[in-house]
N, C-alpha and C. Protein backbone atom coordinates (compact mmCIF):
# COMPACT_ATOMS: atom_id res chain seq x y z
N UNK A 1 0.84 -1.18 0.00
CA UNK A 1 0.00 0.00 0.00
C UNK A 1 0.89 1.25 0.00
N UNK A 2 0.85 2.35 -0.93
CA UNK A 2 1.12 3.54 -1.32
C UNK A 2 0.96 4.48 -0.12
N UNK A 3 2.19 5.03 0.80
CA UNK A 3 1.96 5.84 1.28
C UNK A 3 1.14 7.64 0.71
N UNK A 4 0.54 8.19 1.55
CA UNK A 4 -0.01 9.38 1.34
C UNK A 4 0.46 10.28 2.20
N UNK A 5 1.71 10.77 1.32
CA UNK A 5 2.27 11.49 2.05
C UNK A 5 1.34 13.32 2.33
N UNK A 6 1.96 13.94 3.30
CA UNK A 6 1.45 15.11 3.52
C UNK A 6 2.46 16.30 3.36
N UNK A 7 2.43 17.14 2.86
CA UNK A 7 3.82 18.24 2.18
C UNK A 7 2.89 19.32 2.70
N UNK A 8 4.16 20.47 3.05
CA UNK A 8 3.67 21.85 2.81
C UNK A 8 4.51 22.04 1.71
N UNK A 9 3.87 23.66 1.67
CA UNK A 9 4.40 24.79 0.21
C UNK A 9 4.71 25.69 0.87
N UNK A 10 5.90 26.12 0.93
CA UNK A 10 6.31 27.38 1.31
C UNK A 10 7.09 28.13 0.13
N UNK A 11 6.40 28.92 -0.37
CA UNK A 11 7.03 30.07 -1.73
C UNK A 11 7.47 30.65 -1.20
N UNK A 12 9.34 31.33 -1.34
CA UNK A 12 10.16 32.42 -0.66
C UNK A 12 10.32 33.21 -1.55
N UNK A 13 9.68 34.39 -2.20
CA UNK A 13 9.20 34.74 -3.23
C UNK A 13 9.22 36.83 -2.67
N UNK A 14 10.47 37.55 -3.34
CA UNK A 14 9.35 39.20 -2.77
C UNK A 14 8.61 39.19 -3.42
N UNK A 15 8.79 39.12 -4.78
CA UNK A 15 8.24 39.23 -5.88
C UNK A 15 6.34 38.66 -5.79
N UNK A 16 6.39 37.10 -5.35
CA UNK A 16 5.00 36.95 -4.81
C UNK A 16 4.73 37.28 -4.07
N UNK A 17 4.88 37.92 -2.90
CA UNK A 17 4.81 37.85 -1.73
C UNK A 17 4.57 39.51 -2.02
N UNK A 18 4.90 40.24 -2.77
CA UNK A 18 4.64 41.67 -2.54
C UNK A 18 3.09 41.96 -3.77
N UNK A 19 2.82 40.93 -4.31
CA UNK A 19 1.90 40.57 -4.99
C UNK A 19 2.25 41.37 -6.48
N UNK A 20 3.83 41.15 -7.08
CA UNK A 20 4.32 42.12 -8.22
C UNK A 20 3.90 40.85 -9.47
N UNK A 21 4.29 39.48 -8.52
CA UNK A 21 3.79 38.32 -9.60
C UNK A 21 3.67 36.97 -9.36
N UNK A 22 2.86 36.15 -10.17
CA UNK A 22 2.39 35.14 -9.63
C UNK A 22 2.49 33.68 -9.34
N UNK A 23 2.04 33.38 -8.38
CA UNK A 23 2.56 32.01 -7.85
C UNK A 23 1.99 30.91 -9.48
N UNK A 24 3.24 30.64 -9.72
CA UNK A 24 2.90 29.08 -10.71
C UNK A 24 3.44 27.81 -9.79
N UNK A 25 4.71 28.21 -9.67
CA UNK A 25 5.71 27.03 -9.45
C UNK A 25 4.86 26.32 -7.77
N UNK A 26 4.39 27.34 -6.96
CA UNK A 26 4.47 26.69 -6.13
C UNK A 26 2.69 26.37 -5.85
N UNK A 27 1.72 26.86 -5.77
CA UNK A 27 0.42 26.61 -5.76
C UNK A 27 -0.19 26.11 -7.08
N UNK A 28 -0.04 25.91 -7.73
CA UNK A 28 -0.59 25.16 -8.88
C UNK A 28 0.48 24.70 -9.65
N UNK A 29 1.84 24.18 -9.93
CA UNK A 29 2.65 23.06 -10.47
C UNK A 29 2.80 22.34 -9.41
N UNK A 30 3.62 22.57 -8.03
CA UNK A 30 3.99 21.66 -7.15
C UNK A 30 2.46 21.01 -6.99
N UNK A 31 1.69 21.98 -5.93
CA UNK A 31 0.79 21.24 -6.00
C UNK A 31 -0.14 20.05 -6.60
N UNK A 32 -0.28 20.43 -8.11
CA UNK A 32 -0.80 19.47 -8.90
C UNK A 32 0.05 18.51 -9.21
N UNK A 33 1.27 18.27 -8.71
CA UNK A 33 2.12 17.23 -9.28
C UNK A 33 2.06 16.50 -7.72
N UNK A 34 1.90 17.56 -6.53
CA UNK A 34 1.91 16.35 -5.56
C UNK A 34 0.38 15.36 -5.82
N UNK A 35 -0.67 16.33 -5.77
CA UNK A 35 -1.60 15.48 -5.25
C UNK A 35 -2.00 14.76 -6.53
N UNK A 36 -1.54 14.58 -7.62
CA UNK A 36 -1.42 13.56 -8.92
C UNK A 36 -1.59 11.99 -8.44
N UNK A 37 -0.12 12.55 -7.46
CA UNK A 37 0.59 11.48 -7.24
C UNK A 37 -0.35 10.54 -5.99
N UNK A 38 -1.42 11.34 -5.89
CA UNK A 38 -2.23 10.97 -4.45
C UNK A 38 -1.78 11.12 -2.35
N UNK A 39 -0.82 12.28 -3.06
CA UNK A 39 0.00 12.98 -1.55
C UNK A 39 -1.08 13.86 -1.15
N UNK A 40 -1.20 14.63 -0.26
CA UNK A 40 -2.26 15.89 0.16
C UNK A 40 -1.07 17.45 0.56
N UNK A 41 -1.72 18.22 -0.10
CA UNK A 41 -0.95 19.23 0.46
C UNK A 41 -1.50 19.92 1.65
N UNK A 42 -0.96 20.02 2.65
CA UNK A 42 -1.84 20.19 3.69
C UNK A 42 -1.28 21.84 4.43
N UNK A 43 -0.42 22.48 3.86
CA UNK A 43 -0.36 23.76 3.99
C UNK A 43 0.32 24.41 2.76
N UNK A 44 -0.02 25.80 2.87
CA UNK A 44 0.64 26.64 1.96
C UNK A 44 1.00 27.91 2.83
N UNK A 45 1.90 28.29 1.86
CA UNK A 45 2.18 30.15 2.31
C UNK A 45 3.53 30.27 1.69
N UNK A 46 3.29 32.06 1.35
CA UNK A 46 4.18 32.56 0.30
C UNK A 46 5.15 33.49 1.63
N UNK A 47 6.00 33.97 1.33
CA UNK A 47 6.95 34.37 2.65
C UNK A 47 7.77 35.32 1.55
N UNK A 48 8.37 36.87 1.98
CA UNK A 48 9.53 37.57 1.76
C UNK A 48 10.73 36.54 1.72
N UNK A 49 11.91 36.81 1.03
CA UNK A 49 13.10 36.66 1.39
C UNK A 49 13.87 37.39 2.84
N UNK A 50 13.05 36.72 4.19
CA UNK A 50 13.46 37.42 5.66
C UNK A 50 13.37 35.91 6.37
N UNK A 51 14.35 35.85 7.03
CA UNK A 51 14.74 34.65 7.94
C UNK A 51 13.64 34.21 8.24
N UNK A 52 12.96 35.48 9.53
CA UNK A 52 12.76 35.29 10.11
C UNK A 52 10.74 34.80 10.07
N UNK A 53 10.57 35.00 8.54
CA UNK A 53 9.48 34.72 8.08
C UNK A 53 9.41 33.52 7.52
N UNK A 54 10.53 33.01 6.82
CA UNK A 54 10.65 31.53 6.58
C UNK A 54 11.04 30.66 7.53
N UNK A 55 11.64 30.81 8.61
CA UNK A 55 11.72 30.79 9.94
C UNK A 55 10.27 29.94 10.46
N UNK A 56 9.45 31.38 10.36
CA UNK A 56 8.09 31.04 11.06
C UNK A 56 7.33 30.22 10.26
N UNK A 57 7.10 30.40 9.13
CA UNK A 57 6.37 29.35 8.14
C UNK A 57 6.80 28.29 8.59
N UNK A 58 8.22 27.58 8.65
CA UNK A 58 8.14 25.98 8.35
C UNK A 58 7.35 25.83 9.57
N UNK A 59 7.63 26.77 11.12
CA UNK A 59 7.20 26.09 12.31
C UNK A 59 5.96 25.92 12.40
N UNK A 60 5.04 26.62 11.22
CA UNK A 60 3.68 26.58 11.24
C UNK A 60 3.28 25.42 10.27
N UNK A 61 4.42 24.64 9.05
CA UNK A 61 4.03 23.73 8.59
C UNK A 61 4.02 22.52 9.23
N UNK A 62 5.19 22.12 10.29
CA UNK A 62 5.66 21.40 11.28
C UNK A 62 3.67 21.38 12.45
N UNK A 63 3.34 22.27 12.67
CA UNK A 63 2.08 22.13 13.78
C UNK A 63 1.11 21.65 12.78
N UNK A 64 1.05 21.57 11.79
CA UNK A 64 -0.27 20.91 10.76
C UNK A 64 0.31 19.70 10.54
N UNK A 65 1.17 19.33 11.05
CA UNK A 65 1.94 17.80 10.87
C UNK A 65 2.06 17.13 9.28
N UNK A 66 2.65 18.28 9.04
CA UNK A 66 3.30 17.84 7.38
C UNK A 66 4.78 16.86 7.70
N UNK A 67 4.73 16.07 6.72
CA UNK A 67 6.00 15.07 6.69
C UNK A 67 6.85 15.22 5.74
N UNK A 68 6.79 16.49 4.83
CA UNK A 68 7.43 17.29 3.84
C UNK A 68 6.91 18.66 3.77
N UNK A 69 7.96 19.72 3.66
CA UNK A 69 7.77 20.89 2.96
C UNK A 69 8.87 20.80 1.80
N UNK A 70 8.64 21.69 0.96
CA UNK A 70 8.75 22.11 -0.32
C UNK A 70 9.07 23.29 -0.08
N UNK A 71 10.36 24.08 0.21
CA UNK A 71 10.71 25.69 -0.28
C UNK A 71 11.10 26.00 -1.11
N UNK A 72 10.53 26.53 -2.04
CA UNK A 72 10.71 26.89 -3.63
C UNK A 72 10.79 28.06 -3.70
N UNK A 73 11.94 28.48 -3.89
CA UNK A 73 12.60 29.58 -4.54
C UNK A 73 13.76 30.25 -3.63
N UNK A 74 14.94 31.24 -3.56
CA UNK A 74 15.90 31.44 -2.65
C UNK A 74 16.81 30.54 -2.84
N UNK A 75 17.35 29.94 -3.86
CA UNK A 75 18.21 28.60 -3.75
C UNK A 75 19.45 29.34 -4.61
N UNK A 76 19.28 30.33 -5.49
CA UNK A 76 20.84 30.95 -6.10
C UNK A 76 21.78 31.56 -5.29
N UNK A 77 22.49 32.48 -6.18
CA UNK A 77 23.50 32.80 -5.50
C UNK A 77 23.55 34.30 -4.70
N UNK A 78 22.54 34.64 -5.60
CA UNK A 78 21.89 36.30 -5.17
C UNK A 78 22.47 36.34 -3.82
N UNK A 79 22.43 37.88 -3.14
CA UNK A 79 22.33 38.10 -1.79
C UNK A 79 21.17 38.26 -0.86
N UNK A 80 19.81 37.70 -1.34
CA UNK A 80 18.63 37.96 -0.89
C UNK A 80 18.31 36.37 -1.41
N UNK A 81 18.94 35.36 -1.99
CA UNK A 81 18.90 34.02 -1.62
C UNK A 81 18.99 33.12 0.08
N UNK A 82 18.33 33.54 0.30
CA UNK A 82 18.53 32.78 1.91
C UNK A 82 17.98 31.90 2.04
N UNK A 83 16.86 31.11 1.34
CA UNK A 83 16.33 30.17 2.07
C UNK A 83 17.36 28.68 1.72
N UNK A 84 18.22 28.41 1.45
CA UNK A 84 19.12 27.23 1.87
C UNK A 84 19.96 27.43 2.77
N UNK A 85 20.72 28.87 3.80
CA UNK A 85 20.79 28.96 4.57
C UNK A 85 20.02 28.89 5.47
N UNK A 86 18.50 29.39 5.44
CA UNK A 86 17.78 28.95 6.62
C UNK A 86 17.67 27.82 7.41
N UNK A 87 17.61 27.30 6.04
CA UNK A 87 17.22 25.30 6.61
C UNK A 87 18.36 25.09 7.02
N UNK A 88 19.41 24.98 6.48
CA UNK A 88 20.77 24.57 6.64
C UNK A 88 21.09 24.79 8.31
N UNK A 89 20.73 26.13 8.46
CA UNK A 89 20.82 26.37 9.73
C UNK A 89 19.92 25.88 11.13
N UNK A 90 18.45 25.50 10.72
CA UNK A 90 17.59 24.89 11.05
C UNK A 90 17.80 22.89 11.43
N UNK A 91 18.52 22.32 10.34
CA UNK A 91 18.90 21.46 10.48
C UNK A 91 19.39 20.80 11.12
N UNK A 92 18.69 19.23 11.84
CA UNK A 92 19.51 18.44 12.63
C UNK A 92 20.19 17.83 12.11
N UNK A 93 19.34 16.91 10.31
CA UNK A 93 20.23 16.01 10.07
C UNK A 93 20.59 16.91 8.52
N UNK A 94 21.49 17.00 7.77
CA UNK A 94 21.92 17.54 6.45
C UNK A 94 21.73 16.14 5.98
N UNK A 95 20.71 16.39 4.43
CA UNK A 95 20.54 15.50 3.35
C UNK A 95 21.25 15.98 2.02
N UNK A 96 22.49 15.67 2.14
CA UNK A 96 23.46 16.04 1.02
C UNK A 96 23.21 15.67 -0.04
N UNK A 97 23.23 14.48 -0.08
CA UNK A 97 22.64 13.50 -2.17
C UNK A 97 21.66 13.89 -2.85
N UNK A 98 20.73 14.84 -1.80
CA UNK A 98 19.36 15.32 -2.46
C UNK A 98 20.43 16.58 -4.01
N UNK A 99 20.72 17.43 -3.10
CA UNK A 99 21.20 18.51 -3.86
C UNK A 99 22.09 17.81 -4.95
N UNK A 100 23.02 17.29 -4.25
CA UNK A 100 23.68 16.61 -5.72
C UNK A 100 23.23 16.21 -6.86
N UNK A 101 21.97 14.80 -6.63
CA UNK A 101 21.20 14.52 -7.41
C UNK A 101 20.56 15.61 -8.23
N UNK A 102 20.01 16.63 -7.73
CA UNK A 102 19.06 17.65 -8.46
C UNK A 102 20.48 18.37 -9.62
N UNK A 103 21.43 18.49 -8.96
CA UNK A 103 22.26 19.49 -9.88
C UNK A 103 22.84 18.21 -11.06
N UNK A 104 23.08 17.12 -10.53
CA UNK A 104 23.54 16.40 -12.13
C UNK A 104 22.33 16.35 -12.73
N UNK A 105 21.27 15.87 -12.28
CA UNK A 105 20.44 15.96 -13.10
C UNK A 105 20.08 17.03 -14.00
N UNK A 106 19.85 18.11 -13.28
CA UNK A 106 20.14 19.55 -14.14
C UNK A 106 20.98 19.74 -15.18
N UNK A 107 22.03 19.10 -14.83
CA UNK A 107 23.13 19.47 -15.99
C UNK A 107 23.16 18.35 -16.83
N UNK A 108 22.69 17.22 -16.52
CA UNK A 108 22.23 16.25 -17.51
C UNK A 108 20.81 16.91 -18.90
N UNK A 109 20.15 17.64 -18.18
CA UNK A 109 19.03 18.31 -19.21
C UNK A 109 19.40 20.04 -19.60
N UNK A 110 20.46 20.59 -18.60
CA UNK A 110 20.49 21.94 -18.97
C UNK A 110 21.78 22.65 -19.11
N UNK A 111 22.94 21.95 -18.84
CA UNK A 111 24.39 22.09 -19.36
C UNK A 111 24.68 22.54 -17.57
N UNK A 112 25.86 23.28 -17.68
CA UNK A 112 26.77 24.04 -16.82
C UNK A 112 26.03 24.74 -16.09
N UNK A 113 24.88 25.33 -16.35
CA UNK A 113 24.11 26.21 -15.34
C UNK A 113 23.91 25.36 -13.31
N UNK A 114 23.92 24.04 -13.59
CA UNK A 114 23.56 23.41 -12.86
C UNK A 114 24.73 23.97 -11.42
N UNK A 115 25.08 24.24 -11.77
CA UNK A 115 26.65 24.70 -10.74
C UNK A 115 25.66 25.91 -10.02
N UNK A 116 25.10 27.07 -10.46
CA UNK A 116 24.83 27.87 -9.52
C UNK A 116 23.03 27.64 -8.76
N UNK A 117 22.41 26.45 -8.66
CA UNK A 117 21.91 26.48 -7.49
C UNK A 117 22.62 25.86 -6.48
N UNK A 118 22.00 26.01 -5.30
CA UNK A 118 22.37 25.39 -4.04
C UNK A 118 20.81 24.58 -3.46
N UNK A 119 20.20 24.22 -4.12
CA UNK A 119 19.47 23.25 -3.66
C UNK A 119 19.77 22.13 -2.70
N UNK A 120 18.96 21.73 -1.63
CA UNK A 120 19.45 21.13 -0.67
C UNK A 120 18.17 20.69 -0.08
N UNK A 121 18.37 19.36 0.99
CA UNK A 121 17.55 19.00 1.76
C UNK A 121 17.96 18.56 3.21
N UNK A 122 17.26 18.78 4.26
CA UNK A 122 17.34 18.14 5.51
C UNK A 122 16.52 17.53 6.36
N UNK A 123 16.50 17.03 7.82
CA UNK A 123 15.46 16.77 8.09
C UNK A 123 15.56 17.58 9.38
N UNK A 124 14.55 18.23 10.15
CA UNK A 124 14.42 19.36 11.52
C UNK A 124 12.65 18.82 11.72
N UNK A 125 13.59 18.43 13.39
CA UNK A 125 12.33 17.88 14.09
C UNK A 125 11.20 17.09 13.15
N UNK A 126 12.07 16.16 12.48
CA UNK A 126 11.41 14.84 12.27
C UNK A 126 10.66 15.02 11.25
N UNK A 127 10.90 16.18 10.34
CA UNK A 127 10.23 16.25 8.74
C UNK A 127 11.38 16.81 8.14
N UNK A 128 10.90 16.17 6.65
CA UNK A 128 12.24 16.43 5.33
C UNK A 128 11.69 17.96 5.30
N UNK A 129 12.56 18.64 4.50
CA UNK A 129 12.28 19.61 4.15
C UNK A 129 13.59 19.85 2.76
N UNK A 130 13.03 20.49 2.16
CA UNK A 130 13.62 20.56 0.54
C UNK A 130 13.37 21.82 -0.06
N UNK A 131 14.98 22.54 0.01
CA UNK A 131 14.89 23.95 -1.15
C UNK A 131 15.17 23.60 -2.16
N UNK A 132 14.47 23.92 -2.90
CA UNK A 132 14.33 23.73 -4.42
C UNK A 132 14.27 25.16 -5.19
N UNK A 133 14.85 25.29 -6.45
CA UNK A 133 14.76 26.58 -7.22
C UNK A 133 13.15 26.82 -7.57
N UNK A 134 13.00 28.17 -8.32
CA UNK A 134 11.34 28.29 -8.26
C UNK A 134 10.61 28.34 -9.60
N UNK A 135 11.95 27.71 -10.61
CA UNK A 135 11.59 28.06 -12.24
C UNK A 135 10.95 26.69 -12.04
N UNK A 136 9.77 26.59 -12.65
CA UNK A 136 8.54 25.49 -13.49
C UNK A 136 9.48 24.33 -13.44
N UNK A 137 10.95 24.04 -14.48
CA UNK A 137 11.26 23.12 -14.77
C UNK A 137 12.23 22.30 -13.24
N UNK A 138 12.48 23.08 -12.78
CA UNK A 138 13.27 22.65 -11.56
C UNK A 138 11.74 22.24 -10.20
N UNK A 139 11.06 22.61 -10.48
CA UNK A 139 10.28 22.22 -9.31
C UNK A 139 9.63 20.65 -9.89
N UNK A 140 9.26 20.77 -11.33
CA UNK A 140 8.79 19.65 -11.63
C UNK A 140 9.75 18.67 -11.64
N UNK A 141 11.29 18.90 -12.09
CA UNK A 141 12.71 18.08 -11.96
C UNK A 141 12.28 17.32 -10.62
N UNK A 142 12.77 18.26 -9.35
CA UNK A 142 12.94 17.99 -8.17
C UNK A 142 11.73 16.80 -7.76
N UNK A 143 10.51 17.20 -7.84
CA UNK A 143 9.52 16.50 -7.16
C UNK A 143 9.57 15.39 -8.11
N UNK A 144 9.09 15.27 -9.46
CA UNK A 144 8.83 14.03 -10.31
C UNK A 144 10.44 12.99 -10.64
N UNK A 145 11.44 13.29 -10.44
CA UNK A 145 12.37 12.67 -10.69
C UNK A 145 13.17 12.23 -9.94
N UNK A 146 12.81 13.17 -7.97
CA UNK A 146 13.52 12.75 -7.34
C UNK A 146 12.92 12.83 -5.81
N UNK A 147 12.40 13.51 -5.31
CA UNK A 147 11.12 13.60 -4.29
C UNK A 147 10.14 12.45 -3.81
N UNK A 148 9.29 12.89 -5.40
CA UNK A 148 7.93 11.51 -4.83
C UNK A 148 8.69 10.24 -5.11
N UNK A 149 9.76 9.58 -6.14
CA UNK A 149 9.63 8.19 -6.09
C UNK A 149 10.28 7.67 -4.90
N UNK A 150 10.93 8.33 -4.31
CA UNK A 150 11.63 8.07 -2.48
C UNK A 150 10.62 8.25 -1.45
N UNK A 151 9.80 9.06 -1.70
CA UNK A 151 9.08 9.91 -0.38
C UNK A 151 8.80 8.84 0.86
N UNK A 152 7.85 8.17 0.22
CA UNK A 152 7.24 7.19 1.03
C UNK A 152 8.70 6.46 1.95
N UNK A 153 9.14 5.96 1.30
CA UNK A 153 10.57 5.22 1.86
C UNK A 153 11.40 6.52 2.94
N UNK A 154 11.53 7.63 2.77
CA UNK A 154 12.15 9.10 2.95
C UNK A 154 11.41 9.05 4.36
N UNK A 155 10.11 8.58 4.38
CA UNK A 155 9.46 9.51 5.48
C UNK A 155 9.56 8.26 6.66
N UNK A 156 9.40 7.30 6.38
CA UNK A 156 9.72 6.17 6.91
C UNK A 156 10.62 5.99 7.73
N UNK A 157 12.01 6.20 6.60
CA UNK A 157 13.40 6.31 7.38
C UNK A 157 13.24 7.20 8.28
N UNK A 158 13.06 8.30 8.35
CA UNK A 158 13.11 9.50 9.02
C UNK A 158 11.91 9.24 10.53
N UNK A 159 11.43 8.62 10.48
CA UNK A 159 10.30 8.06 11.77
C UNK A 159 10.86 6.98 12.23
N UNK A 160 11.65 5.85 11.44
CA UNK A 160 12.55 5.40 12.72
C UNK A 160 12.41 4.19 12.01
N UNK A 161 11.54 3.83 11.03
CA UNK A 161 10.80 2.36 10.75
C UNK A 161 12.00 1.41 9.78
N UNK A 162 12.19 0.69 9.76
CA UNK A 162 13.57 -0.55 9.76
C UNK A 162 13.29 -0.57 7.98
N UNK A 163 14.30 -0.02 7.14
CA UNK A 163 14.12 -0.32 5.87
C UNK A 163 14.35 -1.80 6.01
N UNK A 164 14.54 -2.21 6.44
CA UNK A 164 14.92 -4.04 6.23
C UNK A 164 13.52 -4.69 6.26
N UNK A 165 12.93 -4.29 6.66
CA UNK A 165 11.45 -4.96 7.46
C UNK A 165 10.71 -4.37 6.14
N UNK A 166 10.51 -3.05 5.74
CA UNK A 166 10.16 -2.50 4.50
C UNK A 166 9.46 -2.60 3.19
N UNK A 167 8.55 -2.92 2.88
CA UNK A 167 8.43 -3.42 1.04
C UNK A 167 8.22 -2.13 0.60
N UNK A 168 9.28 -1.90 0.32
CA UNK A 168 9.73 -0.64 -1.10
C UNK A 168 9.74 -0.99 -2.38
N UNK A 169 9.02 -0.19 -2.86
CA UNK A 169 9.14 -0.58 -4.46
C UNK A 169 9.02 0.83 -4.85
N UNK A 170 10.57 0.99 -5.74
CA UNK A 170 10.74 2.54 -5.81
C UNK A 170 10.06 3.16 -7.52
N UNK A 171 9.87 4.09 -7.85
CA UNK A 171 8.95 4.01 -8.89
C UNK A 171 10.57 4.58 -10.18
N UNK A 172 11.35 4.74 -9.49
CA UNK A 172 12.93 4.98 -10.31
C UNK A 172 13.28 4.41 -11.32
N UNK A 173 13.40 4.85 -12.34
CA UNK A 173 14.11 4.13 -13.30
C UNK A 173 15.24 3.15 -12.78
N UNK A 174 15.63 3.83 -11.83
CA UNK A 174 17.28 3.22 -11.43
C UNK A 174 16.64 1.83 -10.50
N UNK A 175 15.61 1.56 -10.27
CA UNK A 175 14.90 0.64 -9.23
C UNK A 175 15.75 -0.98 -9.69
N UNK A 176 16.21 -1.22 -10.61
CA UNK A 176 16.80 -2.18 -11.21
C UNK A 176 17.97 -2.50 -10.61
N UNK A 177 18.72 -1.50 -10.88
CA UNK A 177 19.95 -1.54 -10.88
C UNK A 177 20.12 -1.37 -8.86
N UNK A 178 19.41 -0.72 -8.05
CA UNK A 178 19.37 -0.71 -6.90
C UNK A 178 19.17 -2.18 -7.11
N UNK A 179 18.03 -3.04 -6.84
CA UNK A 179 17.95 -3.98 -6.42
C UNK A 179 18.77 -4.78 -6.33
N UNK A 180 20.00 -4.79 -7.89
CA UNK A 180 21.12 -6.09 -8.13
C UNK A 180 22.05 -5.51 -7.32
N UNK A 181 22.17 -4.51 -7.07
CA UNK A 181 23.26 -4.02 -6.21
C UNK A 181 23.13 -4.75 -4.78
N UNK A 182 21.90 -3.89 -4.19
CA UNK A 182 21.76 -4.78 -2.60
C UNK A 182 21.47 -5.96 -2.63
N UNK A 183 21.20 -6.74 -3.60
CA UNK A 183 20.32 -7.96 -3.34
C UNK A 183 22.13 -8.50 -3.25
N UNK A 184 22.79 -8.32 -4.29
CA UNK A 184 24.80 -8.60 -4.62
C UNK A 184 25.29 -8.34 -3.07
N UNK A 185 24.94 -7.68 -2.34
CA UNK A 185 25.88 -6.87 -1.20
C UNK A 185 25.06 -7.66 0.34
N UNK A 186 24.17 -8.38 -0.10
CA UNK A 186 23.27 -8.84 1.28
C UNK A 186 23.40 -10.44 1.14
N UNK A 187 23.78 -10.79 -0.43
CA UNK A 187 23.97 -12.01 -0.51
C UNK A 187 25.37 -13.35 0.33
């Protein structure tokens, strides 16, 4: 049985947030690609580029007991990029492979550019949380190629539950080549 996972949306956006322009990436792409997938989005909110407002959002996505947020946008190099310092700083555990993954992949579909995000994930007080860039193609990258086919397994680990004990079945292309690997390494 298919976990149903629960995500917030947090857009770090002046630009939305001062109402100059409009939410795609994060209220109607993320969204419709989570709950596609049969996840629920169970909060939203758009936030300035200010700590101390993205700050307060996640703690308000954290009390609606989301098991993912989504911060989309703040991930370059700008000086009003903060939200991968936030988390970063927020963070108990650092999820390094997330970011990696997103940037080869990037540069697998979009050349050299892939070098200037800083996309990243962690987990704080017992939910993932994931900055992601806020262009259309990077939010749909992130969630459809590398997000939902882990999630279920992601949220699991992160609650304590024994991948060994587990029936994972990852929806990855790479699901193959995982299997001969561990099935090779357990044998």
């Amino acid at each position: 049985m298919k976990c149903k996972a629960k995500f917030g949306i947090i857009v770090v956006s002046d630009r939305v947030y001062e109402g100059k322009a409009e939410d795609y990436s994060g209220n109607i792409l993320a969204r419709n690609i989570v709950e596609k997938e049969d996840h629920k989005v169970i909060y939203y909110n758009v936030v300035p580029n200010r700590r101390f407002k993205i700050e307060k959002s996640v703690e308000e996505a954290l009390k609606k007991n989301v098991e993912a947020v989504l911060l989309i946008g703040g991930t370059g190099l700008g000086p009003r990029d903060i939200t991968v310092d936030v988390i970063e700083n927020l963070a108990d555990r650092e999820i390094p492979g997330f970011g990696e993954v997103f940037r080869y992949l990037t540069f697998t579909k979009e050349g050299t550019k892939a070098w200037l995000t800083r996309a990243t994930a962690c987990v704080y007080k017992g939910t993932l949380l994931f900055a992601i860039p806020g262009s259309p193609s990077a939010v749909e990258l992130a969630l459809k190629e590398i997000i939902l086919p882990e999630i279920c397994h992601a949220i699991n680990v992160v609650k304590g539950v024994s991948h060994w004990n587990e029936k994972h079945k990852s929806n990855s292309s790479s699901s193959n080549l995982r299997s001969t690997i561990c099935n090779n390494n357990h044998s």
